[in-house]
C-alpha atoms as a PDB file:
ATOM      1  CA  UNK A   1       0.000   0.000   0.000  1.00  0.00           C
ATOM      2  CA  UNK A   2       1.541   3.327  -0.856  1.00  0.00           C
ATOM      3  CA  UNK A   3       1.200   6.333   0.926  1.00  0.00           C
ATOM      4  CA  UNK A   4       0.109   9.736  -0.031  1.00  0.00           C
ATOM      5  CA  UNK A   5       1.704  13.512   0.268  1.00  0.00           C
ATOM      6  CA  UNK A   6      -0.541  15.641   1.986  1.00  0.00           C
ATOM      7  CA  UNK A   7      -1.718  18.232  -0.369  1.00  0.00           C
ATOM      8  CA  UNK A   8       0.033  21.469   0.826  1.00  0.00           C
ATOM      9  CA  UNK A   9      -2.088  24.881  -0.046  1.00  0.00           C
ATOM     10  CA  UNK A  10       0.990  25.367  -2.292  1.00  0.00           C
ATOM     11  CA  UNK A  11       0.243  22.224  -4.406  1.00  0.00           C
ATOM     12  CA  UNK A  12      -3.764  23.364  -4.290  1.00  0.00           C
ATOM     13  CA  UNK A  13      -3.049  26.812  -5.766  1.00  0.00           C
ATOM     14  CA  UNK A  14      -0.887  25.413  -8.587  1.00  0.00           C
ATOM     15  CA  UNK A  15      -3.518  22.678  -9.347  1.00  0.00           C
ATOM     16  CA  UNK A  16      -6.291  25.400  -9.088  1.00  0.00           C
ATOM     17  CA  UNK A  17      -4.122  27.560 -11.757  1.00  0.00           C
ATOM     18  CA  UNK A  18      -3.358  24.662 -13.957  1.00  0.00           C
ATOM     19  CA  UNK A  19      -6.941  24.057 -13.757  1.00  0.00           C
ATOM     20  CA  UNK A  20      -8.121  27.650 -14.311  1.00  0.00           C
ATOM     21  CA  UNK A  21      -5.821  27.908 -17.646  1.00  0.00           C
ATOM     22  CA  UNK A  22      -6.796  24.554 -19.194  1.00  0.00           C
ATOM     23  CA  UNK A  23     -10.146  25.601 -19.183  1.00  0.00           C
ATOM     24  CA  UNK A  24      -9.071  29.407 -20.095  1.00  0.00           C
ATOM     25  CA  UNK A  25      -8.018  28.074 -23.289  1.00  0.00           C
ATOM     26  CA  UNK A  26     -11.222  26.176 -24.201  1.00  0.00           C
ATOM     27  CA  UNK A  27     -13.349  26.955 -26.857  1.00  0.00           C
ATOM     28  CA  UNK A  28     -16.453  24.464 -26.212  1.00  0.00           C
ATOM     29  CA  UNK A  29     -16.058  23.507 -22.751  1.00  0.00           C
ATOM     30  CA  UNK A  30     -19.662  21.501 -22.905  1.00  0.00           C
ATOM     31  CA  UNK A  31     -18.322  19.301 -26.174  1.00  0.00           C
ATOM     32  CA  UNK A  32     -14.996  19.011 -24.382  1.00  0.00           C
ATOM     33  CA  UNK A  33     -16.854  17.375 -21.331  1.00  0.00           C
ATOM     34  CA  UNK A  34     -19.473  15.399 -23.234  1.00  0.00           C
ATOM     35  CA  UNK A  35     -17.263  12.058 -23.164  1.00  0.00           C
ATOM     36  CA  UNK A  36     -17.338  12.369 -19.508  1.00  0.00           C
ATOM     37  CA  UNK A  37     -20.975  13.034 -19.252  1.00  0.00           C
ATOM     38  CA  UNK A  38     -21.500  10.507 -21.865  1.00  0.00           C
ATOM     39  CA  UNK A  39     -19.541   7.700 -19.778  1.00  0.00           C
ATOM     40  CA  UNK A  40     -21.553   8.945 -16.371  1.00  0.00           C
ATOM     41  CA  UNK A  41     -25.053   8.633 -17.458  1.00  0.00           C
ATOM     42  CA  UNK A  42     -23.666   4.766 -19.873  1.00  0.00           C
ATOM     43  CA  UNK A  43     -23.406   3.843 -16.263  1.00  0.00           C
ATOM     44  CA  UNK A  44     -27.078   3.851 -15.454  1.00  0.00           C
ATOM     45  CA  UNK A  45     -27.692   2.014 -18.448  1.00  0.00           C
ATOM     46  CA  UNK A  46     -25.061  -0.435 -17.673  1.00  0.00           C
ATOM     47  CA  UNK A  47     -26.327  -1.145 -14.248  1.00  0.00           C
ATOM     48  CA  UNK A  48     -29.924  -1.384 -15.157  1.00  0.00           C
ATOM     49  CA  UNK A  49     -29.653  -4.200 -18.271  1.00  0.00           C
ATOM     50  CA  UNK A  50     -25.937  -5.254 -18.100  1.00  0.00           C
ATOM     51  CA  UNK A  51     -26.920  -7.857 -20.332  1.00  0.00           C
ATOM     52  CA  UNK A  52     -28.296  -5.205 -23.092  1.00  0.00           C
ATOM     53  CA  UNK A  53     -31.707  -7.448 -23.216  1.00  0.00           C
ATOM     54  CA  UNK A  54     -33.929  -4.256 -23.013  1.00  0.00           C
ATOM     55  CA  UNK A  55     -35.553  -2.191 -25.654  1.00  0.00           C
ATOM     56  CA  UNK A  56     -33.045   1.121 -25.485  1.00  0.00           C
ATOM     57  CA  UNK A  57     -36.148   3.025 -24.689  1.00  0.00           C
ATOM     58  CA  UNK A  58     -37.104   1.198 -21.637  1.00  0.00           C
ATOM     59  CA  UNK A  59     -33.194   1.177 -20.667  1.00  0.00           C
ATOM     60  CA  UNK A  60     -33.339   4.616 -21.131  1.00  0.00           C
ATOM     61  CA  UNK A  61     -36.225   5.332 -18.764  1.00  0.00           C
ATOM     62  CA  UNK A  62     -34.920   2.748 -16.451  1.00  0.00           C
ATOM     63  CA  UNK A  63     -31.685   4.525 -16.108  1.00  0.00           C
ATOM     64  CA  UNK A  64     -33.351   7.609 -15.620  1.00  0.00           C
ATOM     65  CA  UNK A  65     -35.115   6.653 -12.539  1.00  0.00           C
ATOM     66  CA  UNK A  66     -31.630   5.165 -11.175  1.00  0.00           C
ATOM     67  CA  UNK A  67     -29.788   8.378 -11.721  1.00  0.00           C
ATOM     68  CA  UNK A  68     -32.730  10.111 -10.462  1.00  0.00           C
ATOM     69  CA  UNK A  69     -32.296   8.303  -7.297  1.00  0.00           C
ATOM     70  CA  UNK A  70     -28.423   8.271  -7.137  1.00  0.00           C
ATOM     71  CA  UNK A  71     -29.033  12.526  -7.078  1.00  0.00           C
ATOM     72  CA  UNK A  72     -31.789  12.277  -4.238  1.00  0.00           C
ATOM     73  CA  UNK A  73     -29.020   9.628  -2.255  1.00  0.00           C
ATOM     74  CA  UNK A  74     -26.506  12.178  -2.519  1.00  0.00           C
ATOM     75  CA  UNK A  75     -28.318  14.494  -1.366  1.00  0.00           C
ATOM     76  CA  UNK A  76     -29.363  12.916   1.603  1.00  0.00           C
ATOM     77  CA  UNK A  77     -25.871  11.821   2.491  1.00  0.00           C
ATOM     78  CA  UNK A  78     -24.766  15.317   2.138  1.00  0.00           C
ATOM     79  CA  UNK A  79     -27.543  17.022   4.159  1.00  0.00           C
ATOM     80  CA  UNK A  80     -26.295  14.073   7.028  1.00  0.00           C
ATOM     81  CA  UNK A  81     -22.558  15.312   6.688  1.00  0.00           C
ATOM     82  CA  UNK A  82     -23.213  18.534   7.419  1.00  0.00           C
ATOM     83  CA  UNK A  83     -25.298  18.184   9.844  1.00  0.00           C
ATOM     84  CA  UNK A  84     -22.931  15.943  11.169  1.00  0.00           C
ATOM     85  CA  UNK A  85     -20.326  18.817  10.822  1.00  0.00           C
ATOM     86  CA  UNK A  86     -22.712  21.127  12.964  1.00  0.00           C
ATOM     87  CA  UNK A  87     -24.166  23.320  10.323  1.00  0.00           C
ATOM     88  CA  UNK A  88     -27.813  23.647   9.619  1.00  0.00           C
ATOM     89  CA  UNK A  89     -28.955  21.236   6.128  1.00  0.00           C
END
């Protein structure tokens, strides 16, 4: 098992800058995250009929309400952390 550097505020800034001029230089930032998005929501689908035995619109709808869900979960679990933190959801 390998250990990790703690990230120093130093190493934060220069990832936040690195960051901030990557996407400076972009064009079409929604076409240059659309494989990303793409490969999130193939997930769903993936999870719902891993065997690919459904229609593609019922696998479609089917993922829908599973990403629907994984939002509302997310949610939840983030309302819990900070009230766990001590600050009002």
């Amino acid at each position: 098992m390998t250990t990790r550097a703690p990230v120093t505020p130093q190493i934060s800034a220069r990832r936040r800058i690195n960051s901030l001029l990557r996407w400076s230089a972009e064009p079409d930032r929604t076409a240059a995250t659309a494989p990303a998005r793409r490969a999130f929501l193939d997930r769903f689908e993936k999870e719902v009929d891993p065997e690919m035995r459904l229609s593609p619109d019922d696998r479609a709808k089917r993922a829908e309400c599973l990403r629907k869900a994984y939002f509302i979960d997310l949610g939840l679990r983030s309302a819990a952390a900070r009230r766990a933190r001590g600050k009002t959801s």
